[in-house]
N, C-alpha and C. Protein backbone atom coordinates (compact mmCIF):
# COMPACT_ATOMS: atom_id res chain seq x y z
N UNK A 1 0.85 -1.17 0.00
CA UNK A 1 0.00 0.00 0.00
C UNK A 1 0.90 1.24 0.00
N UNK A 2 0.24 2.44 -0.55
CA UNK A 2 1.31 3.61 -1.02
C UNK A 2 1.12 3.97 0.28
N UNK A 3 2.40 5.24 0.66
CA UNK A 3 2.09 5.72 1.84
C UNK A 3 1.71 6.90 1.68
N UNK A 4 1.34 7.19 2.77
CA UNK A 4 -0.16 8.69 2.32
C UNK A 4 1.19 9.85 3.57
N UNK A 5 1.34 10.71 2.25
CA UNK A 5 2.23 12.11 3.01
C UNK A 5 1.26 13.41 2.39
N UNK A 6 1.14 13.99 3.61
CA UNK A 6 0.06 14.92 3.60
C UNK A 6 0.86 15.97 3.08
N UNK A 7 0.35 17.17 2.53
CA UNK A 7 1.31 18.37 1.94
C UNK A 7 0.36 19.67 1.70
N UNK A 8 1.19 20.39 1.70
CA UNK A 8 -0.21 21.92 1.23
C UNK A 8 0.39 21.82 -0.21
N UNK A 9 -0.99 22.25 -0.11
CA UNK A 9 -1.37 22.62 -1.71
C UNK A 9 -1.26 23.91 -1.78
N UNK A 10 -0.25 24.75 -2.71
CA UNK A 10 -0.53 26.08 -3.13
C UNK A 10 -1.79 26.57 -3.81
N UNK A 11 -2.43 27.48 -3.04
CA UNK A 11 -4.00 27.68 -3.99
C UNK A 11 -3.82 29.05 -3.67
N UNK A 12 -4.62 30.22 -4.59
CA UNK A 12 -4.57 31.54 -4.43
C UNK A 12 -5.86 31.95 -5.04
N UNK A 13 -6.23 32.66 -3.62
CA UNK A 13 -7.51 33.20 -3.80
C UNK A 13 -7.72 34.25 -5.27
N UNK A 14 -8.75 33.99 -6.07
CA UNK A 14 -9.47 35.44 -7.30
C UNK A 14 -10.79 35.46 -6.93
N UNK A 15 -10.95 36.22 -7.85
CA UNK A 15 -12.51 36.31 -7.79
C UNK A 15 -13.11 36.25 -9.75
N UNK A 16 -14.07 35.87 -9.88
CA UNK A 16 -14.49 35.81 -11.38
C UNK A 16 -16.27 36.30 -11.67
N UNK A 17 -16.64 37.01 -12.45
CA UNK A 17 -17.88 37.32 -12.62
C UNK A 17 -18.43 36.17 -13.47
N UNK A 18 -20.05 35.74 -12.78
CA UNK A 18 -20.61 34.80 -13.96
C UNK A 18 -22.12 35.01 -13.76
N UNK A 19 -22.97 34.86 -15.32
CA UNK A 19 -24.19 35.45 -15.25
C UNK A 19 -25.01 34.45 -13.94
N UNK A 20 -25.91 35.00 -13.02
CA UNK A 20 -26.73 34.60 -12.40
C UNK A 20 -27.03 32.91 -12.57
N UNK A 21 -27.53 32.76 -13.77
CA UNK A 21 -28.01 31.72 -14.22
C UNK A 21 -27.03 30.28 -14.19
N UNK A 22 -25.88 30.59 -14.59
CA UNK A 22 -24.55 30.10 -14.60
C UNK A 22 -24.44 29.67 -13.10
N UNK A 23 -24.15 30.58 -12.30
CA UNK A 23 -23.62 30.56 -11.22
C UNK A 23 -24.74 29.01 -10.52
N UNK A 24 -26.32 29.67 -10.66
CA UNK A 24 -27.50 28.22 -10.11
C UNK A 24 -26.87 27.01 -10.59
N UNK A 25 -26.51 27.05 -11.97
CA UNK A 25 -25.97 25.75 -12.80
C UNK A 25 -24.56 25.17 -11.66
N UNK A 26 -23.59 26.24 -11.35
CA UNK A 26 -22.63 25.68 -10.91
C UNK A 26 -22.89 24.98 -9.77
N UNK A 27 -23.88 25.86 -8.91
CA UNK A 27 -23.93 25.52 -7.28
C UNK A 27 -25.14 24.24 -7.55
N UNK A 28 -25.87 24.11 -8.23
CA UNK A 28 -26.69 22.77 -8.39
C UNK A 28 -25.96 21.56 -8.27
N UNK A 29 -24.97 21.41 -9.44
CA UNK A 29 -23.94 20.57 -9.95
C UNK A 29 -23.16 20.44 -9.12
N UNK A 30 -22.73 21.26 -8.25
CA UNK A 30 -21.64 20.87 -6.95
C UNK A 30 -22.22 20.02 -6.02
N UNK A 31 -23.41 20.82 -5.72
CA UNK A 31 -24.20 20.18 -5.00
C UNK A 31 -25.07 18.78 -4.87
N UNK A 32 -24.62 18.65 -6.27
CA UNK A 32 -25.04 16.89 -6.42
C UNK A 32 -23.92 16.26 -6.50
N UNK A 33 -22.19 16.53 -6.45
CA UNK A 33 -21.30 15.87 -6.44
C UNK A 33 -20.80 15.92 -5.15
N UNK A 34 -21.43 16.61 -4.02
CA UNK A 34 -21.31 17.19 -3.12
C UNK A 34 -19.55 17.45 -3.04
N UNK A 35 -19.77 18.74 -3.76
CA UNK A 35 -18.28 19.85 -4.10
C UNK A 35 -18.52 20.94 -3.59
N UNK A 36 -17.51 21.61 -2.84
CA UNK A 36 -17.71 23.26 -2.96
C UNK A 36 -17.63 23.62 -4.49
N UNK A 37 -18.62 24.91 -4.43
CA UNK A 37 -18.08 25.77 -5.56
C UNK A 37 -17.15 25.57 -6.02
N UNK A 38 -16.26 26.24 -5.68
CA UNK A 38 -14.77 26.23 -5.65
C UNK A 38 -14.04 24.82 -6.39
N UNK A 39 -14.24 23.82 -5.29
CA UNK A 39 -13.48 22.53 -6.24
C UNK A 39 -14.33 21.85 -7.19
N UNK A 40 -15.69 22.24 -7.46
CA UNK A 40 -16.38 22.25 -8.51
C UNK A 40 -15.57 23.08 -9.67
N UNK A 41 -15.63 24.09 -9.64
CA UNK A 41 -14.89 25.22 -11.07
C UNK A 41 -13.68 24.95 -11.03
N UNK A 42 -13.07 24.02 -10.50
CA UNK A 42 -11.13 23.88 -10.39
C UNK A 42 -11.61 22.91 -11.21
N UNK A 43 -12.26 21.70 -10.86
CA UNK A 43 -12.12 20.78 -11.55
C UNK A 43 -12.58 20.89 -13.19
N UNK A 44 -13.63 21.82 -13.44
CA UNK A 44 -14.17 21.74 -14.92
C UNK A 44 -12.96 22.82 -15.31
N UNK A 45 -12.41 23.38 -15.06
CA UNK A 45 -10.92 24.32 -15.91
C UNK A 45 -10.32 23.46 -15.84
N UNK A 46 -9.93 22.47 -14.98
CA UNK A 46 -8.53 21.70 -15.19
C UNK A 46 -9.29 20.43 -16.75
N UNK A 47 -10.49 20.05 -16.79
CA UNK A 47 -11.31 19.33 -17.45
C UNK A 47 -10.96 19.93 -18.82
N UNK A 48 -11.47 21.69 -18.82
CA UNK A 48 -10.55 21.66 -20.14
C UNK A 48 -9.98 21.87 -20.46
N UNK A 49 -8.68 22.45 -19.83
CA UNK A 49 -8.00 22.63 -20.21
C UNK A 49 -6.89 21.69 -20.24
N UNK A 50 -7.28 20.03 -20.17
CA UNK A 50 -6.59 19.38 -20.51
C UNK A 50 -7.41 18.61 -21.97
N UNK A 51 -8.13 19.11 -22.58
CA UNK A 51 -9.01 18.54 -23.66
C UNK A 51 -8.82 19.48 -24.61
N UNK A 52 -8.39 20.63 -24.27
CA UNK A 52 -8.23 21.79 -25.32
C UNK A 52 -7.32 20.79 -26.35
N UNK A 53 -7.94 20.51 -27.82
CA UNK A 53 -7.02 20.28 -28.67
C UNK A 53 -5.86 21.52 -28.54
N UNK A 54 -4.67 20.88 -29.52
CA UNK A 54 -3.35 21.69 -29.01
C UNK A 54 -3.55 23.09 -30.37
N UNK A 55 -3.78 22.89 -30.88
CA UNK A 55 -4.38 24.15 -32.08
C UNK A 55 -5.34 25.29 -31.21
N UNK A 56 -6.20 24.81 -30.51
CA UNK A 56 -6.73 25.82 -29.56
C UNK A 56 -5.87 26.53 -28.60
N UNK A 57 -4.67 25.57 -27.81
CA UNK A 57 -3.72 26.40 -27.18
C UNK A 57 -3.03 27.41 -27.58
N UNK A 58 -2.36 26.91 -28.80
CA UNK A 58 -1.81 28.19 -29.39
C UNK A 58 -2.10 29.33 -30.19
């Protein structure tokens, strides 16, 4: 079994504007994966931005 070493995670607070409607969508969806906000919207940016074909990156 691996061994489990605990560590901080560098995270840095922003802030981002999103229409009303958006925002219900996010907090619904967290709320059925039971996620904060927060590691709800980390996870769908990291989602695409590992799917971004590489023509979109550049």
């Amino acid at each position: 079994m691996a061994d489990f070493i605990p560590k901080q995670y560098r995270k840095e607070q922003f802030t981002i504007r999103m229409e009303q409607e958006m925002l219900a969508d996010v907090d619904r969806l967290a709320s059925e994966y039971s996620l904060s906000r927060s590691e709800f919207i980390v996870q769908c940016v990291r989602f695409a931005m590992e799917h971004m074909s590489q023509k979109e990156q550049e």
